[in-house]
N, C-alpha and C. Protein backbone atom coordinates (compact mmCIF):
# COMPACT_ATOMS: atom_id res chain seq x y z
N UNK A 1 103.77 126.57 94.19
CA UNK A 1 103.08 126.75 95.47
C UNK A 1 102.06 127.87 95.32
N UNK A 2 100.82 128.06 95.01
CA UNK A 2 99.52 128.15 95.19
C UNK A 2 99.35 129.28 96.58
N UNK A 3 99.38 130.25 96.67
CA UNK A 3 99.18 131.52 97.93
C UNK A 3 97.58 131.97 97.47
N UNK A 4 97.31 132.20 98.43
CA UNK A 4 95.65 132.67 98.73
C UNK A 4 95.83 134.18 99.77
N UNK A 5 94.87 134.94 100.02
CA UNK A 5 95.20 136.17 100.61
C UNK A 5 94.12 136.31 101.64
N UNK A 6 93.70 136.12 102.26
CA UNK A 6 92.15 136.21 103.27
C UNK A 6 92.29 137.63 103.98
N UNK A 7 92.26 138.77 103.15
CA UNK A 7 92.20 140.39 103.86
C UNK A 7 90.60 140.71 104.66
N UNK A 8 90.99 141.29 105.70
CA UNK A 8 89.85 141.90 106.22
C UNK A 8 90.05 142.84 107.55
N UNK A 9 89.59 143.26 108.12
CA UNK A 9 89.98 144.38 109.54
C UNK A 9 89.94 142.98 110.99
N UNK A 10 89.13 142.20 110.69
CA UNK A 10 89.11 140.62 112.07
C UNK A 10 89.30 141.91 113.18
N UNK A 11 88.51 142.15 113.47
CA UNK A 11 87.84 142.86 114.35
C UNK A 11 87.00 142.91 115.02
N UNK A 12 86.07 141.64 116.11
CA UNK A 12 87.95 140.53 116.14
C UNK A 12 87.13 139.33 115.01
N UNK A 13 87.85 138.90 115.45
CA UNK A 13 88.08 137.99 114.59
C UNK A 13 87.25 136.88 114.76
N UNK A 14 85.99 135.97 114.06
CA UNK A 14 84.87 135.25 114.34
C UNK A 14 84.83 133.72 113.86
N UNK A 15 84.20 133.12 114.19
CA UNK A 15 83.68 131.56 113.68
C UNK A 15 84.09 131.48 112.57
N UNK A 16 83.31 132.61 111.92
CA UNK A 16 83.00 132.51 110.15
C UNK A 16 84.21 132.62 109.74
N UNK A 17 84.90 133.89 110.07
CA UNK A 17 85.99 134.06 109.54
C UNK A 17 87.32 132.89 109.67
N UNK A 18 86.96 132.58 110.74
CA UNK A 18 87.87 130.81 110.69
C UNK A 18 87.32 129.91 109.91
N UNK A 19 86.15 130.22 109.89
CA UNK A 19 85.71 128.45 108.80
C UNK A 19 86.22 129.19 107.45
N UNK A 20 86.36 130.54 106.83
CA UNK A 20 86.86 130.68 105.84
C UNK A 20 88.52 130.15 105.58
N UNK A 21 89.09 130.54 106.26
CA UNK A 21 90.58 130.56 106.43
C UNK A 21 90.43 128.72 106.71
N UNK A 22 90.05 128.01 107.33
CA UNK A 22 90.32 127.01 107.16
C UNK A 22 90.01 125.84 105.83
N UNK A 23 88.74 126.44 105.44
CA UNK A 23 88.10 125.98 103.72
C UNK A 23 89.46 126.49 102.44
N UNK A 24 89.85 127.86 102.75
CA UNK A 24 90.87 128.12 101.61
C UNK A 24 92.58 127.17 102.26
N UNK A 25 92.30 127.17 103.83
CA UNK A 25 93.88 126.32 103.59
C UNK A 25 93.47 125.38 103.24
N UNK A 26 93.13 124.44 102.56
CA UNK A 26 92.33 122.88 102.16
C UNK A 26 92.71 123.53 100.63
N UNK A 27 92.60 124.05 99.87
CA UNK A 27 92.56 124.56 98.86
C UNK A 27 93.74 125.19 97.99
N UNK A 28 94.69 125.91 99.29
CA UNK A 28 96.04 126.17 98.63
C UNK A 28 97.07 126.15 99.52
N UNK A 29 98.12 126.02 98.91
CA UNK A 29 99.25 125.67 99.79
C UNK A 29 99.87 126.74 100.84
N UNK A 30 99.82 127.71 100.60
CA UNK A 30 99.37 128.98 101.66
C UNK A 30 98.08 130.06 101.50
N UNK A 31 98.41 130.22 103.25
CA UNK A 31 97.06 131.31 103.02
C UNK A 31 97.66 132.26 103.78
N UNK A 32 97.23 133.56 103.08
CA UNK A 32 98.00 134.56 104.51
C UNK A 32 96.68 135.25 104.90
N UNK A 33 96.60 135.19 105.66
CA UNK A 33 95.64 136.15 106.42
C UNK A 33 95.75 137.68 107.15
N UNK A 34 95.23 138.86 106.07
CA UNK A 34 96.07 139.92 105.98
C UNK A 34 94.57 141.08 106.74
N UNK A 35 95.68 141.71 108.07
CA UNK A 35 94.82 142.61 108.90
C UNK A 35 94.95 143.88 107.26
N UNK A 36 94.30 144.24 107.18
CA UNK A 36 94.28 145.32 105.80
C UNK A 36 93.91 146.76 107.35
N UNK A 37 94.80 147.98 106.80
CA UNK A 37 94.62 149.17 107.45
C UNK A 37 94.11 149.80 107.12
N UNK A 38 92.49 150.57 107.82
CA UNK A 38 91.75 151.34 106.89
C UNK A 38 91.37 152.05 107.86
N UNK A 39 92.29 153.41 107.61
CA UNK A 39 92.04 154.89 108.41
C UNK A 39 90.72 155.50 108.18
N UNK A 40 89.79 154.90 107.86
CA UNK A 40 88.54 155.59 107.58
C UNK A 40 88.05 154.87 108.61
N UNK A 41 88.00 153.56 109.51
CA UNK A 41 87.64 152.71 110.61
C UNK A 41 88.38 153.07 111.91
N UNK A 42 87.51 153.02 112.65
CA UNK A 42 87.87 152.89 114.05
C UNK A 42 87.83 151.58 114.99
N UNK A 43 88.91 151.16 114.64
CA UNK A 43 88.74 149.74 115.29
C UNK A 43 89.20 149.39 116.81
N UNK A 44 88.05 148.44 117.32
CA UNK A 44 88.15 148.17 118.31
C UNK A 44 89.14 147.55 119.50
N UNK A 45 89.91 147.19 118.76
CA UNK A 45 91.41 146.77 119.18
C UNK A 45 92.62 146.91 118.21
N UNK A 46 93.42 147.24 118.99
CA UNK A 46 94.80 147.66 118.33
C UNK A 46 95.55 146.85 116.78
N UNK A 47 96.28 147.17 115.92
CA UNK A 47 96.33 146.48 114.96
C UNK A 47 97.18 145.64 115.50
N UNK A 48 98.04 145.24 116.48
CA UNK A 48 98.91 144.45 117.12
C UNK A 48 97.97 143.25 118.06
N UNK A 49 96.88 143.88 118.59
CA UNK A 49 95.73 142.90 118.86
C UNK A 49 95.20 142.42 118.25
N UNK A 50 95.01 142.79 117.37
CA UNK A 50 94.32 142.01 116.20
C UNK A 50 95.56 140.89 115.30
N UNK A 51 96.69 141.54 115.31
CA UNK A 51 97.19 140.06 115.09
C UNK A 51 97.36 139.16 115.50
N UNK A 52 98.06 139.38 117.17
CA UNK A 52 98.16 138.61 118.18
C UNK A 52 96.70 137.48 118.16
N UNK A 53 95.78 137.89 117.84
CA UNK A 53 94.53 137.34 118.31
C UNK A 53 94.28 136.30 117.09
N UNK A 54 94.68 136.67 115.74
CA UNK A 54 94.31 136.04 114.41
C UNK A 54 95.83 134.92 114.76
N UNK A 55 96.88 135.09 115.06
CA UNK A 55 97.90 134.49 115.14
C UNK A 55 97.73 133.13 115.84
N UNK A 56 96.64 133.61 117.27
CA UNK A 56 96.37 132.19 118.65
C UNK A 56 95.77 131.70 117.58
N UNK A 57 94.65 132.22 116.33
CA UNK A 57 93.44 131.43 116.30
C UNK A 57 93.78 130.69 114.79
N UNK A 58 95.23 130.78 114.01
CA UNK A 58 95.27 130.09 113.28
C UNK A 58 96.84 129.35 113.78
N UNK A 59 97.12 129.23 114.53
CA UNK A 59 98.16 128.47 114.97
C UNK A 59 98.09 126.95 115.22
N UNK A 60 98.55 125.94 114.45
CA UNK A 60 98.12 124.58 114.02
C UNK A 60 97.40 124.44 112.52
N UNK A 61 97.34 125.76 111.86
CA UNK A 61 96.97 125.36 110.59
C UNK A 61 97.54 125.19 109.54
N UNK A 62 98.34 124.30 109.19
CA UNK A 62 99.06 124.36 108.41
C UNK A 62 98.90 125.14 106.94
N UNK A 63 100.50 126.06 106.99
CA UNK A 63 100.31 127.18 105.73
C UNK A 63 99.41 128.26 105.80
N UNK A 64 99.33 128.42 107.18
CA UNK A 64 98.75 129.58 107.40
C UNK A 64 99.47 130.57 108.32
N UNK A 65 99.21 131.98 107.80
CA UNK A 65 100.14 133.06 108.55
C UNK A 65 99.26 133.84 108.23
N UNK A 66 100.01 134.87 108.90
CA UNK A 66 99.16 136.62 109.43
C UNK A 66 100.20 137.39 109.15
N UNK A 67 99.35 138.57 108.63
CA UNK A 67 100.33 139.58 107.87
C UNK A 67 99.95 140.50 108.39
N UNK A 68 100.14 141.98 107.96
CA UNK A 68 98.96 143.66 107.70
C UNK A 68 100.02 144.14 106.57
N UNK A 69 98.91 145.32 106.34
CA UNK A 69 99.02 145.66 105.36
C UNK A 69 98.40 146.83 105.14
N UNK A 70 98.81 148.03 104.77
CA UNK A 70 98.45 149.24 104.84
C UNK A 70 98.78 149.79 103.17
N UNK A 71 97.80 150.13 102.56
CA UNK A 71 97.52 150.19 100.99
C UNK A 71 96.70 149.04 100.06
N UNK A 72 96.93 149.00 98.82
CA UNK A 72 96.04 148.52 98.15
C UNK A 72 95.97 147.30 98.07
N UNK A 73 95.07 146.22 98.29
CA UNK A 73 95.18 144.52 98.73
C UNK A 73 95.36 144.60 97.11
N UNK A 74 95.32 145.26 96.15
CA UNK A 74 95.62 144.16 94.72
C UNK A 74 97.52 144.50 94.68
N UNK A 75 97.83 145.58 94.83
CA UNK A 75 99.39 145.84 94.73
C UNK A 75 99.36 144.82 95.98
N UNK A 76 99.44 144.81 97.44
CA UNK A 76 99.52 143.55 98.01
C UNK A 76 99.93 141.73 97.77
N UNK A 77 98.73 141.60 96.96
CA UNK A 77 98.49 140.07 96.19
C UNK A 77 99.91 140.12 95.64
N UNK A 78 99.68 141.78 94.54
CA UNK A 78 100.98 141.01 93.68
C UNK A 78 102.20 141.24 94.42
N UNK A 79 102.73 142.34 95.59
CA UNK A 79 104.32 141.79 96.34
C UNK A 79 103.87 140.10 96.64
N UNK A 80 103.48 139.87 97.43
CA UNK A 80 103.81 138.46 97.81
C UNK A 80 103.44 137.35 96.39
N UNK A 81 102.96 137.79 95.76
CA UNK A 81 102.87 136.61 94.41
C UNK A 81 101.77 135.73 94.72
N UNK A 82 100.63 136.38 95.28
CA UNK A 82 99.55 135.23 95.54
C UNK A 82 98.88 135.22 94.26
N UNK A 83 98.14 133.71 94.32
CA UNK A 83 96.95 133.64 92.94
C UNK A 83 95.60 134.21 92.97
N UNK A 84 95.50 134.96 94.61
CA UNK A 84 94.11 135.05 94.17
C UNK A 84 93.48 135.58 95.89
N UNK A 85 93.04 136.00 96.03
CA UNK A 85 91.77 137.03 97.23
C UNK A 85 90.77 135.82 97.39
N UNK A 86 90.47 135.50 98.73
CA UNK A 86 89.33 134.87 99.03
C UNK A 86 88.44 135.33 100.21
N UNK A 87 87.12 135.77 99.83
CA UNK A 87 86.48 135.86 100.39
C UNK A 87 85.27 135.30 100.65
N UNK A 88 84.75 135.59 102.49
CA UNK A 88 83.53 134.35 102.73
C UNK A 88 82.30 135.58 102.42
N UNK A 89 81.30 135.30 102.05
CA UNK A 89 80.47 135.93 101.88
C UNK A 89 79.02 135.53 102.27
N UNK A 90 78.21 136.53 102.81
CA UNK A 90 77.34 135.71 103.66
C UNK A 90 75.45 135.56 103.11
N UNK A 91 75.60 136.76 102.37
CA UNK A 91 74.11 137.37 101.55
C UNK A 91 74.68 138.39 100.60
N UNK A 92 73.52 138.39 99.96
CA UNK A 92 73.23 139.42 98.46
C UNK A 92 74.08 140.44 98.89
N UNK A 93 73.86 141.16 100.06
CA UNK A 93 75.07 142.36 100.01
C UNK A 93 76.03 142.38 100.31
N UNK A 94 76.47 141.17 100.98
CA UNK A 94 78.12 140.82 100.66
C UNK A 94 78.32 140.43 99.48
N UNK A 95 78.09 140.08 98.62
CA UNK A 95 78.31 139.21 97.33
C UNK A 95 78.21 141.00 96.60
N UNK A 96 77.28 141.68 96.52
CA UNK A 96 77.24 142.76 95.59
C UNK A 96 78.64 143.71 96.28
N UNK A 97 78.95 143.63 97.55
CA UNK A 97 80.06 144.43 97.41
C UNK A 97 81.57 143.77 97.18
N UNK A 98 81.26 142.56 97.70
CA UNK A 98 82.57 141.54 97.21
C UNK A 98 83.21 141.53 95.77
N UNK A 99 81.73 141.64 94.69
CA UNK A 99 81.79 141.23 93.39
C UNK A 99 82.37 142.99 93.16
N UNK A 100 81.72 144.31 93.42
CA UNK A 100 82.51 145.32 93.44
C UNK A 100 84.17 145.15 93.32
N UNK A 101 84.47 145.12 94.54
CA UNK A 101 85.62 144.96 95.14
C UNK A 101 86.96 144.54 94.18
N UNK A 102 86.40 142.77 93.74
CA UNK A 102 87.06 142.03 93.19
C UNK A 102 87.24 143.02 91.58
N UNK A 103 86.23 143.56 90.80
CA UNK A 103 86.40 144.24 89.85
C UNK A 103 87.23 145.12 89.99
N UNK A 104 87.47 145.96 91.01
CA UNK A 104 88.29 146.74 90.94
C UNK A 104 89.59 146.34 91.08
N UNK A 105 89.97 145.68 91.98
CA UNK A 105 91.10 144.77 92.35
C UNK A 105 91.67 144.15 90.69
N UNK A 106 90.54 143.68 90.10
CA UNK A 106 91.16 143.20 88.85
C UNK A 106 91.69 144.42 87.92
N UNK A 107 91.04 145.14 87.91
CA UNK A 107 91.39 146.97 87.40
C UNK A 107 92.97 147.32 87.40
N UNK A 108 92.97 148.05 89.37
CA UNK A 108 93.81 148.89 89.50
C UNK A 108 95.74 148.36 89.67
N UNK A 109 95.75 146.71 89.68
CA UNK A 109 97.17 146.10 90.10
C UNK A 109 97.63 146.25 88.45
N UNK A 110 99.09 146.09 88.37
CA UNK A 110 99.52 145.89 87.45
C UNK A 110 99.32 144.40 86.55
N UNK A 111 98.89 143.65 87.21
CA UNK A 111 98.40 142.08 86.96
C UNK A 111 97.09 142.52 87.22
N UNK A 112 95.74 142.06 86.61
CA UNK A 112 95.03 141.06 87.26
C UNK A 112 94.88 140.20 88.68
N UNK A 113 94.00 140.66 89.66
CA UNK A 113 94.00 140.42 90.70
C UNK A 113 92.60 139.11 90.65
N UNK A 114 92.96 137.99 90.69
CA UNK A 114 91.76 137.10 91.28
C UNK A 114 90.94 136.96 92.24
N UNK A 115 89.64 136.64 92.63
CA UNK A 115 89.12 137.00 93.64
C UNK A 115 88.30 135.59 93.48
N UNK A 116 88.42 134.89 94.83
CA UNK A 116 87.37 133.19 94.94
C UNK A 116 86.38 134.13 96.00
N UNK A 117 85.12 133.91 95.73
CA UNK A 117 84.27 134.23 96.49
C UNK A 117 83.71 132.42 97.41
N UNK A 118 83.99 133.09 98.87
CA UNK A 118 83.29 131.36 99.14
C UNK A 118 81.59 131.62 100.04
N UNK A 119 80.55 131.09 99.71
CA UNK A 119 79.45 131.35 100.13
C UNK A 119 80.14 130.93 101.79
N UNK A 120 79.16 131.53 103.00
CA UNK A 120 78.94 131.34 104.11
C UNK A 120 78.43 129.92 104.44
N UNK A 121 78.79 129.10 105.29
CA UNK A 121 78.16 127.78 105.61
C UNK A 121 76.19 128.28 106.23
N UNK A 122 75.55 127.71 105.98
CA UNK A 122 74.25 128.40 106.82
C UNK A 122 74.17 128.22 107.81
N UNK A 123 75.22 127.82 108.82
CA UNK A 123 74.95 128.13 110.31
C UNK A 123 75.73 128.96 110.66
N UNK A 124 76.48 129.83 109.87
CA UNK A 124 77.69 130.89 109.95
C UNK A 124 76.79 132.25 109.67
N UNK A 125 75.39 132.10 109.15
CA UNK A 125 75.23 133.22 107.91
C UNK A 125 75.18 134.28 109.04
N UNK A 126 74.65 134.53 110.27
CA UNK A 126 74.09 135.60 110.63
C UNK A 126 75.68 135.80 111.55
N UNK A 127 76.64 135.59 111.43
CA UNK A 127 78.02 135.86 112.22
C UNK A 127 78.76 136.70 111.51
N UNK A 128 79.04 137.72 112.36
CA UNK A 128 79.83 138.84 111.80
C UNK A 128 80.38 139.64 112.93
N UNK A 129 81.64 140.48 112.82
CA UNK A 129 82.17 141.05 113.68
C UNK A 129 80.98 141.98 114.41
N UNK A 130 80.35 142.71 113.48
CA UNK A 130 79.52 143.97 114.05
C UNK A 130 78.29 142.65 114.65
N UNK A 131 77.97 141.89 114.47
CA UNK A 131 76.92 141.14 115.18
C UNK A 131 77.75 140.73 116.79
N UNK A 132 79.03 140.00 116.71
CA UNK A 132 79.81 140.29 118.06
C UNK A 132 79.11 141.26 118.57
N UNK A 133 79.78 142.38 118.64
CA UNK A 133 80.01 143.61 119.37
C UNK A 133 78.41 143.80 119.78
N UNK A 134 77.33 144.09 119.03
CA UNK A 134 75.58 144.39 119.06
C UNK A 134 75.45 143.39 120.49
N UNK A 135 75.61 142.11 120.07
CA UNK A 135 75.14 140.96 121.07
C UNK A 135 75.92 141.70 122.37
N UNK A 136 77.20 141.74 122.40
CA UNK A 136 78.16 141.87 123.94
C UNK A 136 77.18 143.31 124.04
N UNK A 137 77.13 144.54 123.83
CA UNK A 137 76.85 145.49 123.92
C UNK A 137 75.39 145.12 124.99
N UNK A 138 74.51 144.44 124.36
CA UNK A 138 73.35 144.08 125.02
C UNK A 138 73.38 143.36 125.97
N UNK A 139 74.36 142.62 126.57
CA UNK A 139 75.03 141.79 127.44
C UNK A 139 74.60 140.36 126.98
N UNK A 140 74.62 140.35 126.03
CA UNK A 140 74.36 138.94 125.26
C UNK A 140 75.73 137.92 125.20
N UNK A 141 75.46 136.54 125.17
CA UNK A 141 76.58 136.07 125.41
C UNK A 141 77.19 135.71 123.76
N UNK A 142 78.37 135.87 123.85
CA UNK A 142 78.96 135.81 122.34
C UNK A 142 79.94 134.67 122.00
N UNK A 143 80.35 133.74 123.24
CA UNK A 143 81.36 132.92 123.11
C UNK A 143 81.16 132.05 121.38
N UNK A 144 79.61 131.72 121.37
CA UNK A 144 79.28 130.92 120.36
C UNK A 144 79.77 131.67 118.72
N UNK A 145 80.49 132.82 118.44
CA UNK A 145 80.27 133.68 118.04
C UNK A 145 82.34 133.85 117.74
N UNK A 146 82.35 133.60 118.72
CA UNK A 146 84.15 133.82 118.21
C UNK A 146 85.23 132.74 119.00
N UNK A 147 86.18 132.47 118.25
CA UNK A 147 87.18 130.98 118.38
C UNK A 147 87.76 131.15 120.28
N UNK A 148 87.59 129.96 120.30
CA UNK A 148 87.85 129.80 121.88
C UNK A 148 89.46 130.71 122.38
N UNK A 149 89.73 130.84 121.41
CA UNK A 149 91.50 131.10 121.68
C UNK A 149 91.91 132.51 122.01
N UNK A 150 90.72 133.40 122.13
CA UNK A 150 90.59 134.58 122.03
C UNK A 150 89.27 135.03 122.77
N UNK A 151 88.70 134.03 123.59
CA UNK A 151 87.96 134.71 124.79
C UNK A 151 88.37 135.35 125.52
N UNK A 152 89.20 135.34 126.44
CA UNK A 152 90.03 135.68 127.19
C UNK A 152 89.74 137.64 126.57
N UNK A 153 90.61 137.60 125.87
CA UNK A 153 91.25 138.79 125.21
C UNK A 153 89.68 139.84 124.78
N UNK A 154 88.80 139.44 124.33
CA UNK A 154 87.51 139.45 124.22
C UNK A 154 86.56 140.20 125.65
N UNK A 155 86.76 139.16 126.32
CA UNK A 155 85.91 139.34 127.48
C UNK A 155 86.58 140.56 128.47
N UNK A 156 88.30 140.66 127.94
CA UNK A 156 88.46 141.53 128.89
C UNK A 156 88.47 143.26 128.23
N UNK A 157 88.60 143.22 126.64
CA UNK A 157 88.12 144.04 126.02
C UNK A 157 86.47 145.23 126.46
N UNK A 158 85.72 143.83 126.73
CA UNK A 158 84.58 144.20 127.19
C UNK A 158 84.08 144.74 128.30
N UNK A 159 85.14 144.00 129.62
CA UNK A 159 85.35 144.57 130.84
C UNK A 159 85.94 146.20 130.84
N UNK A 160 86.49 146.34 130.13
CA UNK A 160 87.04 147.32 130.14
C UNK A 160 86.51 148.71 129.57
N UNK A 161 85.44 148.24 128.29
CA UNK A 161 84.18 149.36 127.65
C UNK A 161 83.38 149.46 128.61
N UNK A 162 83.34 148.03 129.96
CA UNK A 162 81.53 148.75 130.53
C UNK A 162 82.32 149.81 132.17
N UNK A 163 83.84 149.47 131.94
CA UNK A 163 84.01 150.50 133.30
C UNK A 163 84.11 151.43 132.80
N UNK A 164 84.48 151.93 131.07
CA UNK A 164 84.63 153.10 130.95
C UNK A 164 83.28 154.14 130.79
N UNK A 165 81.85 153.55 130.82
CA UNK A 165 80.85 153.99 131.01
C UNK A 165 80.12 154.82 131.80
């Protein structure tokens, strides 16, 4: 059985980042989809929101789950015994820090850490968490932008930044 690892902060959590997670479950027999903890970020919703939210939006996919994870995604890979890190990548500077990343990952685990890089679909390319947040900020509408299953949770996120203004 074939494990895949889809780490990232899903903050929150977007289109893209579902068309990834759904391209790698097609691909291996699990995928976990891992909130990674990074005290150098200030994230916009709680790490318990952020699962809750990745949890609505992969629920029906078969072999897919949600994890976190606080330390190194290559020691990570290897507790659970996955084959390999997949990431969606969208342009040259995702790919130059992805391809970083993955080098090191192969480095610092006691194994060899694999890394599938998957290009962005081109109607995904310009979707990204920080593009969310820019658009809502401007009062731009974002539904198009993140999985229906997590509007709700979203919109009231937002209600709640413009009373604290």
């Amino acid at each position: 059985m074939k494990t895949a690892v889809c780490p990232g902060s899903y903050d929150p959590v977007t289109i893209g980042h579902m068309d990834v997670i759904r391209r790698t479950a097609g691909l291996f027999d699990r995928v976990v989809v891992t909130v990674l903890v990074n005290r150098e970020k200030t994230p916009r919703f709680s790490l318990e929101e952020r699962v809750a939210m990745l949890e609505k939006c992969v629920a029906g996919i078969p072999g897919v789950s949600v994890d976190v994870y606080e330390g190194l995604l290559a020691d990570y890979v290897q507790k659970i015994g996955a084959a390999a890190v997949v990431k969606g990548v969208r342009d040259f500077m995702d790919y130059a820090m992805e391809t970083r990343m993955a080098q090191i990952n192969r480095k610092i685990g006691a194994q060899p850490v694999e890394t599938l890089l998957l290009p962005a679909r081109a109607e995904l390319l310009h979707v990204s968490s920080s593009t969310v947040w820019q658009i809502a900020r401007a009062g731009g509408e974002i539904k198009d932008y993140i999985p229906p299953q997590i509007w709700v949770e979203i919109e009231k996120r937002l209600a709640e930044t413009e009373e604290s203004k």
